[in-house]
C-alpha atoms as a PDB file:
ATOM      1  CA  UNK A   1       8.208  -2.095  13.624  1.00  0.00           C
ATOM      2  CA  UNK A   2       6.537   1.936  13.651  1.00  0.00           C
ATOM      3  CA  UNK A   3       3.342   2.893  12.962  1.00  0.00           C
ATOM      4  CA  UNK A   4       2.470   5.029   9.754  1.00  0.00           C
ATOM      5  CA  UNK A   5      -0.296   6.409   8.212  1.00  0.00           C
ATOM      6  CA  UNK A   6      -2.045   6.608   4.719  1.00  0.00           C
ATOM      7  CA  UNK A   7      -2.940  10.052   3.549  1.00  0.00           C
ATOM      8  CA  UNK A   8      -6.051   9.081   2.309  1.00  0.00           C
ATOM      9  CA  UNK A   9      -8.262   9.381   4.913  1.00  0.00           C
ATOM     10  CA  UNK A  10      -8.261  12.773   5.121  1.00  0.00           C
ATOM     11  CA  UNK A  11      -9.084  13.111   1.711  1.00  0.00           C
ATOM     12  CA  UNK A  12     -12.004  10.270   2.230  1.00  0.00           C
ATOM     13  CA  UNK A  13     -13.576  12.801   5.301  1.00  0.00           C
ATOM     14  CA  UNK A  14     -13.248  15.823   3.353  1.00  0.00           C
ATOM     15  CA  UNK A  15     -11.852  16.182   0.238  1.00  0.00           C
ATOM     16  CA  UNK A  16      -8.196  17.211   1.861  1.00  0.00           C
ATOM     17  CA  UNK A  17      -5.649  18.503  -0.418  1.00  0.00           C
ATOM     18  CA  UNK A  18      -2.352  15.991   0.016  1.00  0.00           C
ATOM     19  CA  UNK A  19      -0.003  18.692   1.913  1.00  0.00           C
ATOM     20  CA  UNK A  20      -2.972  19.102   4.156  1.00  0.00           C
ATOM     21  CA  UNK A  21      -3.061  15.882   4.835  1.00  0.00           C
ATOM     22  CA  UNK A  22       0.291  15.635   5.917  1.00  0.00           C
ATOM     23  CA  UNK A  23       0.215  18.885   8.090  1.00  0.00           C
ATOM     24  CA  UNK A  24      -2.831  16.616   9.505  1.00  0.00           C
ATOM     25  CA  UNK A  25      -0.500  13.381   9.922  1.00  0.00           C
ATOM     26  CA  UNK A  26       2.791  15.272  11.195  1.00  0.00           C
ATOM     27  CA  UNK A  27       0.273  17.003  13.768  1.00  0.00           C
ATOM     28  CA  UNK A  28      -0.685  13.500  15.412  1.00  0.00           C
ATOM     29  CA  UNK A  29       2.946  12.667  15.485  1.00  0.00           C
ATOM     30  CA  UNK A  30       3.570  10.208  12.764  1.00  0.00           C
ATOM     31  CA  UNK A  31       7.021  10.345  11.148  1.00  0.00           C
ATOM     32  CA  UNK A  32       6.436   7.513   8.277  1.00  0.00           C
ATOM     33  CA  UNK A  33       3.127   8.043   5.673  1.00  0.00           C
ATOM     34  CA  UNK A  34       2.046   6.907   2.798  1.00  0.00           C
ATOM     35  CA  UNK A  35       0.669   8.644  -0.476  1.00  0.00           C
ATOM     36  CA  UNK A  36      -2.348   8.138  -1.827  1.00  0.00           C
ATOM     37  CA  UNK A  37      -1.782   8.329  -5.496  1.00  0.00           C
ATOM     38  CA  UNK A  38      -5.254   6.877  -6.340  1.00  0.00           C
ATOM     39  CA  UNK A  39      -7.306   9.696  -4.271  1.00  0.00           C
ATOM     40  CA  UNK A  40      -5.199  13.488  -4.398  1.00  0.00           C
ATOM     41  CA  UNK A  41      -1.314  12.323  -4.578  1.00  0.00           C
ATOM     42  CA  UNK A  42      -1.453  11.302  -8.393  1.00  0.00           C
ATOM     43  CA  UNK A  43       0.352  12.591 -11.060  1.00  0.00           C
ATOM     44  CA  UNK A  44      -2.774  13.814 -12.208  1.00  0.00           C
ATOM     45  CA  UNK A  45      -3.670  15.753  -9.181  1.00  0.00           C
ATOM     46  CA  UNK A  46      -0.805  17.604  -8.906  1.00  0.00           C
ATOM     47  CA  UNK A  47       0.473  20.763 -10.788  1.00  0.00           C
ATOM     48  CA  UNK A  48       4.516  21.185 -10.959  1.00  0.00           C
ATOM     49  CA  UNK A  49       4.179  23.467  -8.253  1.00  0.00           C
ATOM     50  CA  UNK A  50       2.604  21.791  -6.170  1.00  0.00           C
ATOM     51  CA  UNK A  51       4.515  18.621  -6.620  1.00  0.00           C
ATOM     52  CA  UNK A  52       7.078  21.259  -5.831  1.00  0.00           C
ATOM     53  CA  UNK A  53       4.710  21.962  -1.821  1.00  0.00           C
ATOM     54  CA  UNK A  54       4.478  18.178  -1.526  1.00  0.00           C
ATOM     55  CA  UNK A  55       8.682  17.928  -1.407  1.00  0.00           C
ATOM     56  CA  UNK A  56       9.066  20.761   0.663  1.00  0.00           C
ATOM     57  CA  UNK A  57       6.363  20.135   3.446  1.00  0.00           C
ATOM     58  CA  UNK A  58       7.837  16.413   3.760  1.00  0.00           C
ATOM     59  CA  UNK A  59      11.004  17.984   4.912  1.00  0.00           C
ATOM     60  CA  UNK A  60       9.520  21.207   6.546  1.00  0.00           C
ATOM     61  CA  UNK A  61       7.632  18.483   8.746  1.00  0.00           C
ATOM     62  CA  UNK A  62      10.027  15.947   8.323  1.00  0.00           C
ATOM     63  CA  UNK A  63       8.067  12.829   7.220  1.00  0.00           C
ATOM     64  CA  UNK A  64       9.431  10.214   5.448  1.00  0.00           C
ATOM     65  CA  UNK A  65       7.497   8.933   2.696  1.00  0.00           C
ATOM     66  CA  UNK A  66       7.960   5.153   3.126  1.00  0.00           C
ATOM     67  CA  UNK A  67       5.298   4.332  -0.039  1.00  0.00           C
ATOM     68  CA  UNK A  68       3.441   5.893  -2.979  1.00  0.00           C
ATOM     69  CA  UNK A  69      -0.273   4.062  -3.472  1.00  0.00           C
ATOM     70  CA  UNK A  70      -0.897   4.285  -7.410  1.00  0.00           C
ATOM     71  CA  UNK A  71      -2.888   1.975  -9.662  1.00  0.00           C
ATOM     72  CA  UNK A  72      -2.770   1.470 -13.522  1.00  0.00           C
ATOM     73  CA  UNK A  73      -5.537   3.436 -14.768  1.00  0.00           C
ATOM     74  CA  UNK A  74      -6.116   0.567 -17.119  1.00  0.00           C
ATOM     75  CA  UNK A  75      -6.807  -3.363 -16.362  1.00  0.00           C
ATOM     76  CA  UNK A  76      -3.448  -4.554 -16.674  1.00  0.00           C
ATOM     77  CA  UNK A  77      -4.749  -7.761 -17.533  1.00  0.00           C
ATOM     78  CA  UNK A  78      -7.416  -6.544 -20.249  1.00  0.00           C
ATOM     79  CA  UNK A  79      -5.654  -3.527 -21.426  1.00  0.00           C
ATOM     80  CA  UNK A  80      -5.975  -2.808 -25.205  1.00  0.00           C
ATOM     81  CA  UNK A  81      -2.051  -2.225 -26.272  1.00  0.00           C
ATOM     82  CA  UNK A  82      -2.779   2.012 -26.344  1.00  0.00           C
ATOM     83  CA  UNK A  83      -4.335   1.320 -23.471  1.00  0.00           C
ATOM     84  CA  UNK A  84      -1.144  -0.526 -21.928  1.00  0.00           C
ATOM     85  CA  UNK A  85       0.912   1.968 -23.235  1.00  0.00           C
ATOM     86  CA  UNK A  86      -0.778   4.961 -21.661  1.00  0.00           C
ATOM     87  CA  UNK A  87      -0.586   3.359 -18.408  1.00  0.00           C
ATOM     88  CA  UNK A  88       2.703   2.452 -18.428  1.00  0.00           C
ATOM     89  CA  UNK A  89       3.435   6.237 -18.919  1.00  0.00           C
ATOM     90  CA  UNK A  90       1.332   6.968 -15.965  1.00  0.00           C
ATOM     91  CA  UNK A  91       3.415   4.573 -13.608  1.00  0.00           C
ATOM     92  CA  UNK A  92       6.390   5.948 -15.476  1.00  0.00           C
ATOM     93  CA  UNK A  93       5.610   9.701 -14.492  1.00  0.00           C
ATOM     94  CA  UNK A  94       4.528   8.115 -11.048  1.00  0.00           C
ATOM     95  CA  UNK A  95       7.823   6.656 -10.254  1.00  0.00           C
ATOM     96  CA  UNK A  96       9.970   9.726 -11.465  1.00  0.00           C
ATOM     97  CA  UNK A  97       7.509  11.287  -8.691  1.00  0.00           C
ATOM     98  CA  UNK A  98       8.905   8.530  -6.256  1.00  0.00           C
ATOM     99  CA  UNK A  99      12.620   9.811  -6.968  1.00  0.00           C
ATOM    100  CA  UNK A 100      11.906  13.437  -6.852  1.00  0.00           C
ATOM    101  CA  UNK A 101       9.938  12.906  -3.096  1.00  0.00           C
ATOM    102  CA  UNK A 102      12.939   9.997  -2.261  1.00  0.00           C
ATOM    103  CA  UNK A 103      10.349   7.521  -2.121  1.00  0.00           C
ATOM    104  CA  UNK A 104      11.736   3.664  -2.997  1.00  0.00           C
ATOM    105  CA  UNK A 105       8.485   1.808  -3.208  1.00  0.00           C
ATOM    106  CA  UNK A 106       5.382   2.207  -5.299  1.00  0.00           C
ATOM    107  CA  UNK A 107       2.551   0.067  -4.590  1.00  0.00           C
ATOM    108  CA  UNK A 108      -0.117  -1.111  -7.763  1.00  0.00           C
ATOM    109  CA  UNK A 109      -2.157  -3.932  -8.134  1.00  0.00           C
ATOM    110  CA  UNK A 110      -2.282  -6.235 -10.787  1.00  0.00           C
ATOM    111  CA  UNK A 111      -5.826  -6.243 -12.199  1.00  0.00           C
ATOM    112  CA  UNK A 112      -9.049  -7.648 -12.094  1.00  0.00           C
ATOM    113  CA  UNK A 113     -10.486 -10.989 -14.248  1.00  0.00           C
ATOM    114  CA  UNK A 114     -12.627 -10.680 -17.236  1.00  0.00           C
ATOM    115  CA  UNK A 115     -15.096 -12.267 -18.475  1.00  0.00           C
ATOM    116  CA  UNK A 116     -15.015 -14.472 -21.672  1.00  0.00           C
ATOM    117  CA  UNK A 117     -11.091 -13.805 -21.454  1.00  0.00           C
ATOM    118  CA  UNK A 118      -8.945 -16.958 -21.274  1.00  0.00           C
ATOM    119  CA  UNK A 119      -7.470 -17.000 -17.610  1.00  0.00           C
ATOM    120  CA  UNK A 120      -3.956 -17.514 -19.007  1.00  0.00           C
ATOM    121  CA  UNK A 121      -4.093 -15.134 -21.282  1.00  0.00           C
ATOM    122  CA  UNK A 122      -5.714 -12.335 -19.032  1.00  0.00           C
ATOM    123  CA  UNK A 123      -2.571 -13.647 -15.937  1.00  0.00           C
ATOM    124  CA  UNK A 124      -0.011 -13.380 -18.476  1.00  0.00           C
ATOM    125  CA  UNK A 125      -0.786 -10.068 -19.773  1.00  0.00           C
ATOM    126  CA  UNK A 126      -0.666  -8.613 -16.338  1.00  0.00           C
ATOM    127  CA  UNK A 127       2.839 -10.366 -15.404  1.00  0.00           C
ATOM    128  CA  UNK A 128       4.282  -8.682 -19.073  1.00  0.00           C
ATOM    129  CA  UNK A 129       2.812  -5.456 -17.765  1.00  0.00           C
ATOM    130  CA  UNK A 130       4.452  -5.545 -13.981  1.00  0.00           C
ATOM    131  CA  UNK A 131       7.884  -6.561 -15.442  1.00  0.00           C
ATOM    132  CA  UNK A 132       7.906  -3.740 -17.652  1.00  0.00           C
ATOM    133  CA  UNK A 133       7.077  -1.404 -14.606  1.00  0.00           C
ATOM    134  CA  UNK A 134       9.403  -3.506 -12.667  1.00  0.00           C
ATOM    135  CA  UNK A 135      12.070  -3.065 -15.552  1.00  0.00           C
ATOM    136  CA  UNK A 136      12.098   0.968 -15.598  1.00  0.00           C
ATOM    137  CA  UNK A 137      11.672   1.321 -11.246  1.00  0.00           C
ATOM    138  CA  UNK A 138      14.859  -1.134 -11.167  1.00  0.00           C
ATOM    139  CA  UNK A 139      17.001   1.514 -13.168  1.00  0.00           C
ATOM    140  CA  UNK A 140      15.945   3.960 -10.250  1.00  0.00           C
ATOM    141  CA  UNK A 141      16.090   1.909  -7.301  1.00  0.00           C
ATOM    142  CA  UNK A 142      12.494   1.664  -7.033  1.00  0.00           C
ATOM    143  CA  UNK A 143      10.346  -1.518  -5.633  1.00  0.00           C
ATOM    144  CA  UNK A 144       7.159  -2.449  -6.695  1.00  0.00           C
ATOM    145  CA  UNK A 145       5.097  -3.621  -3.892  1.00  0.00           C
ATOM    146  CA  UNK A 146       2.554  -5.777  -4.979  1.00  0.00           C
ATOM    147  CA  UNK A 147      -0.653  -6.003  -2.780  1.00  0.00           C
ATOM    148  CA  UNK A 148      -3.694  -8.645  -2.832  1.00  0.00           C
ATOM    149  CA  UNK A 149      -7.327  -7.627  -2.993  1.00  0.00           C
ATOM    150  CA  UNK A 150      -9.588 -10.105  -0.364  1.00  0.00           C
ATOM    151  CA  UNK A 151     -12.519 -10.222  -3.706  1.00  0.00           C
ATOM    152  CA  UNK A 152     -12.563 -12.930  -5.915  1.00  0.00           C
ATOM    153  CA  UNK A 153     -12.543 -10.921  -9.171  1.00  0.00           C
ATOM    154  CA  UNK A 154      -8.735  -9.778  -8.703  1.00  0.00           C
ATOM    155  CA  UNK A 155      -6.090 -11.610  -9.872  1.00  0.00           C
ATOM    156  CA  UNK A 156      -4.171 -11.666  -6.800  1.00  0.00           C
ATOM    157  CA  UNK A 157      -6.537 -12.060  -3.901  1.00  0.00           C
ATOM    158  CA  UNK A 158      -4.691 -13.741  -1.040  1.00  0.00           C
ATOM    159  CA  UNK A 159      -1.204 -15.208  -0.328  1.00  0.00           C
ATOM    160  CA  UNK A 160      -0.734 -18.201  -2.766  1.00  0.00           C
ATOM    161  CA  UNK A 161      -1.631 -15.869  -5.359  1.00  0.00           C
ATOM    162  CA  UNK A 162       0.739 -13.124  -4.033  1.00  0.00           C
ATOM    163  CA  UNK A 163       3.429 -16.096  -4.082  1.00  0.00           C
ATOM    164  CA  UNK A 164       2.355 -16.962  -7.966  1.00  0.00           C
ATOM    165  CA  UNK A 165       2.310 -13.791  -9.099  1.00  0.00           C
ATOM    166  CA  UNK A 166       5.754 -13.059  -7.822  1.00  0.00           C
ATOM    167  CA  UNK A 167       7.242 -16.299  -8.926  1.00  0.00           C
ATOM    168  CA  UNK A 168       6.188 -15.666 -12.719  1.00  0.00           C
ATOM    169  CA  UNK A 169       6.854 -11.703 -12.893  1.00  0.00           C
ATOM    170  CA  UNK A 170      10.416 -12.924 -11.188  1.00  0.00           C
ATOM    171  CA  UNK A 171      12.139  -9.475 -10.709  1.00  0.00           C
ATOM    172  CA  UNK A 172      14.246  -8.748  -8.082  1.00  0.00           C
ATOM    173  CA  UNK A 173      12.583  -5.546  -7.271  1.00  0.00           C
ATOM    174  CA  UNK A 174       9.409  -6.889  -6.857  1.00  0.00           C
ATOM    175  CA  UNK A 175       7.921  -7.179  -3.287  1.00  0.00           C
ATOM    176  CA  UNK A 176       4.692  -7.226  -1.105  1.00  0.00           C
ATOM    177  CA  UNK A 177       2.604  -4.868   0.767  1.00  0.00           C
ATOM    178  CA  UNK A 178       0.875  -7.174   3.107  1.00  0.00           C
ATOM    179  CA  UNK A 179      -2.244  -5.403   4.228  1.00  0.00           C
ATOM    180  CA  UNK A 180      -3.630  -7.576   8.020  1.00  0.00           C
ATOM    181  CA  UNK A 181      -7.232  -6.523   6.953  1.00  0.00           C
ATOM    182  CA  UNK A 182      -7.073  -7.990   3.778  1.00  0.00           C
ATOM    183  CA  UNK A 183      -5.381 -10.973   5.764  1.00  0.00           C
ATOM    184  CA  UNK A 184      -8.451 -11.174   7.861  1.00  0.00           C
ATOM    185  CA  UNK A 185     -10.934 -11.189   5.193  1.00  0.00           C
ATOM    186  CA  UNK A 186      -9.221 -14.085   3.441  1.00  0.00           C
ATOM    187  CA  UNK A 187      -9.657 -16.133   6.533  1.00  0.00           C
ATOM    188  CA  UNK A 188      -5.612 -16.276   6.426  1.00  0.00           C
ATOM    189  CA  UNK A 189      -3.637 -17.594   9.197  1.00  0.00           C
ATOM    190  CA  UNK A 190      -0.775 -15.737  10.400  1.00  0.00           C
ATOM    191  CA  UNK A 191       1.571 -18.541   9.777  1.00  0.00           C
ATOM    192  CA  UNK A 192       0.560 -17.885   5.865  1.00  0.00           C
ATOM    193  CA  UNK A 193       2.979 -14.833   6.178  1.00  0.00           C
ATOM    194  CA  UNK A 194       5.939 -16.971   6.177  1.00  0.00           C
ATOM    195  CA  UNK A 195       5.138 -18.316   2.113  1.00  0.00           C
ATOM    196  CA  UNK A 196       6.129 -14.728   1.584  1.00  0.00           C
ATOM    197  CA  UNK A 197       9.193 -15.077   3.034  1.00  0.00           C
ATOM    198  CA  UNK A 198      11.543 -11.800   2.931  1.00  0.00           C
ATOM    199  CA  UNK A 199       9.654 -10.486  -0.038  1.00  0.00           C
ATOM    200  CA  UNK A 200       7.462  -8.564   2.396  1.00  0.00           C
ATOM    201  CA  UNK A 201       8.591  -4.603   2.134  1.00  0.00           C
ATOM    202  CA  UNK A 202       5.587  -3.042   3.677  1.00  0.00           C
ATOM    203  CA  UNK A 203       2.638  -3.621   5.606  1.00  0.00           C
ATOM    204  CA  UNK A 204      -1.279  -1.603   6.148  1.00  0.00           C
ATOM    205  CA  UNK A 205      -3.186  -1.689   9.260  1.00  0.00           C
ATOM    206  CA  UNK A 206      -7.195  -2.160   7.828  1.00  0.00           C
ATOM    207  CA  UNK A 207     -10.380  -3.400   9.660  1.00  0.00           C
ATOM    208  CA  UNK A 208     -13.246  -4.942   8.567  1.00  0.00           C
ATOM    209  CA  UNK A 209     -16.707  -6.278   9.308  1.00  0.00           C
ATOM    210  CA  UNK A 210     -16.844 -10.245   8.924  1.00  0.00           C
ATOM    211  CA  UNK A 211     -18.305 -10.270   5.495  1.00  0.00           C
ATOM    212  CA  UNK A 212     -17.287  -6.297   4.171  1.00  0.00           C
ATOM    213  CA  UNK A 213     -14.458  -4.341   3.565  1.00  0.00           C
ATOM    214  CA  UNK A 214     -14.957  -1.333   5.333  1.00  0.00           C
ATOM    215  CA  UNK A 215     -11.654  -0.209   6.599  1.00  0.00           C
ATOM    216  CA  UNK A 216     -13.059   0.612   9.858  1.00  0.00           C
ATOM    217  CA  UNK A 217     -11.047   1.826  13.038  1.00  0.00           C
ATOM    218  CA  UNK A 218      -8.639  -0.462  13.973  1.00  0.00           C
ATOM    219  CA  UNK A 219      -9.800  -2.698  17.183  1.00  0.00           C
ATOM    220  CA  UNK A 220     -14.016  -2.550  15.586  1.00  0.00           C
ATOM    221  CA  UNK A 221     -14.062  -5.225  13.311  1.00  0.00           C
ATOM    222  CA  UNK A 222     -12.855  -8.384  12.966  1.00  0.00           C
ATOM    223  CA  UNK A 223      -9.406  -8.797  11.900  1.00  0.00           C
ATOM    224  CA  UNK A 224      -6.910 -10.577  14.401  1.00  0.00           C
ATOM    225  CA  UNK A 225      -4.041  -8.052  14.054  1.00  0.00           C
ATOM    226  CA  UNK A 226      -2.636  -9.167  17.459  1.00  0.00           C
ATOM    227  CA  UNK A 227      -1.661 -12.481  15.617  1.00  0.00           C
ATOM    228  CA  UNK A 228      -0.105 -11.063  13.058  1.00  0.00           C
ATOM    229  CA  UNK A 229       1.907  -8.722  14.336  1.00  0.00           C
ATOM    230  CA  UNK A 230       3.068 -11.597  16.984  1.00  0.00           C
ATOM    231  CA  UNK A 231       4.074 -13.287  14.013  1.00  0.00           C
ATOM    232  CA  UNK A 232       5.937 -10.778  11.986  1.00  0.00           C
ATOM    233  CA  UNK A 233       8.263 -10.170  14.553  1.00  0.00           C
ATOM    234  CA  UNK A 234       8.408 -13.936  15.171  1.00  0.00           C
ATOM    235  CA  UNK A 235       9.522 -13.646  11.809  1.00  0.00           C
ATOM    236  CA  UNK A 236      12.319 -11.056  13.029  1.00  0.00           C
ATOM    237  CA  UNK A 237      10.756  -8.896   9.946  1.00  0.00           C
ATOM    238  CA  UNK A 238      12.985  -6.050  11.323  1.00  0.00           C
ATOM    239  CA  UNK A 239      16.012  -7.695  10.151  1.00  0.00           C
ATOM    240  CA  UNK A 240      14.017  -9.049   7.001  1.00  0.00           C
ATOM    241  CA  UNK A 241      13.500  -5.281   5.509  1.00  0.00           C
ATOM    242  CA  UNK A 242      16.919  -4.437   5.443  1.00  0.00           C
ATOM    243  CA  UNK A 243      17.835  -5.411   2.449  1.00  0.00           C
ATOM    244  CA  UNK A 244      15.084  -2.755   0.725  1.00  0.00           C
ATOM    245  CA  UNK A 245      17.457  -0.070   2.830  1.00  0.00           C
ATOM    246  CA  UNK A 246      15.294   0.267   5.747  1.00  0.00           C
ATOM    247  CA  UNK A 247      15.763  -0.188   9.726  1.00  0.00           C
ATOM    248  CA  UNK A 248      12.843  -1.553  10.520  1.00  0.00           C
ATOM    249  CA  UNK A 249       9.011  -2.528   8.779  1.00  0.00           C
ATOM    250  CA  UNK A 250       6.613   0.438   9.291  1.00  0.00           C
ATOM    251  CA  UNK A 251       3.133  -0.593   9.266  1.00  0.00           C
ATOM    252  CA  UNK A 252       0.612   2.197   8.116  1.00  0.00           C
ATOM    253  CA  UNK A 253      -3.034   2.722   9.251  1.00  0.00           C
ATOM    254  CA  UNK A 254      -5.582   2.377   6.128  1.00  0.00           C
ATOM    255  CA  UNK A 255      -8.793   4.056   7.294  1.00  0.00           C
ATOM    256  CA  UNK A 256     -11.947   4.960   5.761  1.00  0.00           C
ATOM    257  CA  UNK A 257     -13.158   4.096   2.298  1.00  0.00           C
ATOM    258  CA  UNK A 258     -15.205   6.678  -0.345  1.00  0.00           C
ATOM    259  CA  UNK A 259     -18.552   7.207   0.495  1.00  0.00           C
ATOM    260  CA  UNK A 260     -18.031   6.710   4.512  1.00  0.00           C
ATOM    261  CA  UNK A 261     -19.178   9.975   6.762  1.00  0.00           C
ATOM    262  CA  UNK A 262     -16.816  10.795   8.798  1.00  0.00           C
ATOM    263  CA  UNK A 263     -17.103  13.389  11.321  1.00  0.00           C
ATOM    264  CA  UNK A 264     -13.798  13.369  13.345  1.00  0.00           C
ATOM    265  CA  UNK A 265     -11.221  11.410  11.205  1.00  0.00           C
ATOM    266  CA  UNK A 266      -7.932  12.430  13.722  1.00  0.00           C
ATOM    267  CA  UNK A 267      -9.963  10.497  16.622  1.00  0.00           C
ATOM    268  CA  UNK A 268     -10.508   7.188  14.175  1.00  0.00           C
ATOM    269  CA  UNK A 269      -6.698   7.826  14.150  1.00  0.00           C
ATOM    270  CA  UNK A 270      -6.541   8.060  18.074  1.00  0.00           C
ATOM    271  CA  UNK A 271      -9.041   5.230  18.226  1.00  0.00           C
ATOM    272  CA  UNK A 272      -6.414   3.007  16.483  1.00  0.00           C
ATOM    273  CA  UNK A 273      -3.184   4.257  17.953  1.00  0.00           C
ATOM    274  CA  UNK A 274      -4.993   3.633  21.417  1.00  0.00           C
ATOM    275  CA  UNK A 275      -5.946  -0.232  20.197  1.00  0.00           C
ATOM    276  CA  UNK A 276      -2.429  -1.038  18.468  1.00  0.00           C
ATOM    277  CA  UNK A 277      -0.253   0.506  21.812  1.00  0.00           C
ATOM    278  CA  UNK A 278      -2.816  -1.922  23.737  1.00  0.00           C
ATOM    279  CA  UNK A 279      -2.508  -5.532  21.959  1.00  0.00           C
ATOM    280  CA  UNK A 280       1.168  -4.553  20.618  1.00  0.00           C
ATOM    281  CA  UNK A 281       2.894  -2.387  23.022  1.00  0.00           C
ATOM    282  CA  UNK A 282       6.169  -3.365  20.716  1.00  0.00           C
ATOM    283  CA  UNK A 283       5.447  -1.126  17.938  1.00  0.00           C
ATOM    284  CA  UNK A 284       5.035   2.812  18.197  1.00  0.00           C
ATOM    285  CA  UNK A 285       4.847   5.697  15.963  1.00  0.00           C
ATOM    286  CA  UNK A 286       9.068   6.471  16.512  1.00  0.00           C
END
């Protein structure tokens, strides 16, 4: 397993443009990241040219870009059909992005519950949606990494419904991002990981207080990442991830959420690297 980092951050602390951001990671010696399409590495946020400046600092710095963070702008499961439509074309444009920066993952999530909505109707419109994602990233040799959000109001909040939600979508290209924080806040075991079985592509560092999510630095709140890295390479994930072409899991730091003040966000990195080379002296940044 390596350690890699989510651009976002930066962006969280100060507004950081994306190739900043990676100047930022490259600096503190990461060699895997991951985009953040949601906060300044959208299609939206970027002109030509400087989707252009994104391609060309990844290999001026040589990073790899192991996974590209974008969301439907729409409720999948609500969506009106323009609605559906015009987010479709959003992923669309996102995973041309994905091929253009050699990127062969792209995580979403699939949508939230709504009231007086039939919860069968509302779960099945989001499982058409991801197969029709899933559909046009297979023809490029893209994975969809689905991820679960610890709050009741998702649709896919914790394991068993990771495990649903990839039985009835049932596309070969579609995988998980398991996120340890997210873990935590479940009250998940580590054994849980082995439902998802080799359908786990990617993985996020995140800390929390008991009760919040406040993707805190890793080591100050309460998630039992020790465990769960012990258990993913119980699991021998190493092997597991080879068959999405990689050598080994990487494992990338989420820190920081909007709103948060955040003085020095390079030591909240240092912070972490310190606490993950402590518990898990098996996993490094190369």
């Amino acid at each position: 397993m390596k350690i890699g980092m989510l651009t976002g951050l930066w962006y969280v602390a100060g507004e950081t443009t994306l190739v900043e951001s990676l100047q930022r990671a490259a600096a503190l010696g990461f060699r895997f990241v991951d985009l953040h399409g949601v906060f300044h590495a959208g299609p939206k946020h970027l002109s030509m040219q400087e989707r252009q400046q994104v391609k060309t600092e990844l290999d001026t710095l040589r990073l790899v870009a192991r996974n590209y963070v974008l969301h439907s702008p729409h409720n999948p499961a609500s969506a009106s059909a323009a609605e559906h439509e015009a987010s479709f074309q959003y992923l669309r444009e996102g995973l041309d992005l994905c091929l253009f920066w050699g990127i062969n993952q792209l995580m979403l999530n699939p949508g939230q519950w709504i009231y007086g909505l039939p919860r069968q109707q509302v779960w099945a419109n989001s499982v058409r949606f991801l197969q029709r994602v899933c559909d046009y990233a297979a023809l490029r040799g893209i994975f969809i990494a689905l991820e679960a959000e610890p709050y009741v109001w998702f649709l896919v909040n914790d394991i068993p419904s990771t495990a649903h939600m990839l039985a009835d979508v049932d596309r070969e290209n579609f995988s998980v991002l398991v996120d340890l924080g997210h873990m935590g806040l479940s009250r998940e075991s580590p054994a849980d990981l082995a439902q998802l079985g080799d359908r786990i592509i990617h993985a996020h560092f995140s800390d929390h207080e008991e009760f919040r999510h406040t993707n805190q630095v890793i080591g100050t709140g309460v998630t039992p990442t020790a465990d769960y890295l012990e258990w993913l390479r119980r699991m021998d994930i190493d092997r597991q991830v080879r068959r999405f072409g990689y050598d080994e899991l990487a494992v990338s730091f989420e820190l920081g959420v909007p709103g948060d003040r955040i003085t020095d966000p390079d030591d909240w990195v240092r912070r972490s690297l310190d606490y993950i080379r402590q518990i898990a002296p098996f996993i490094d940044l190369v």
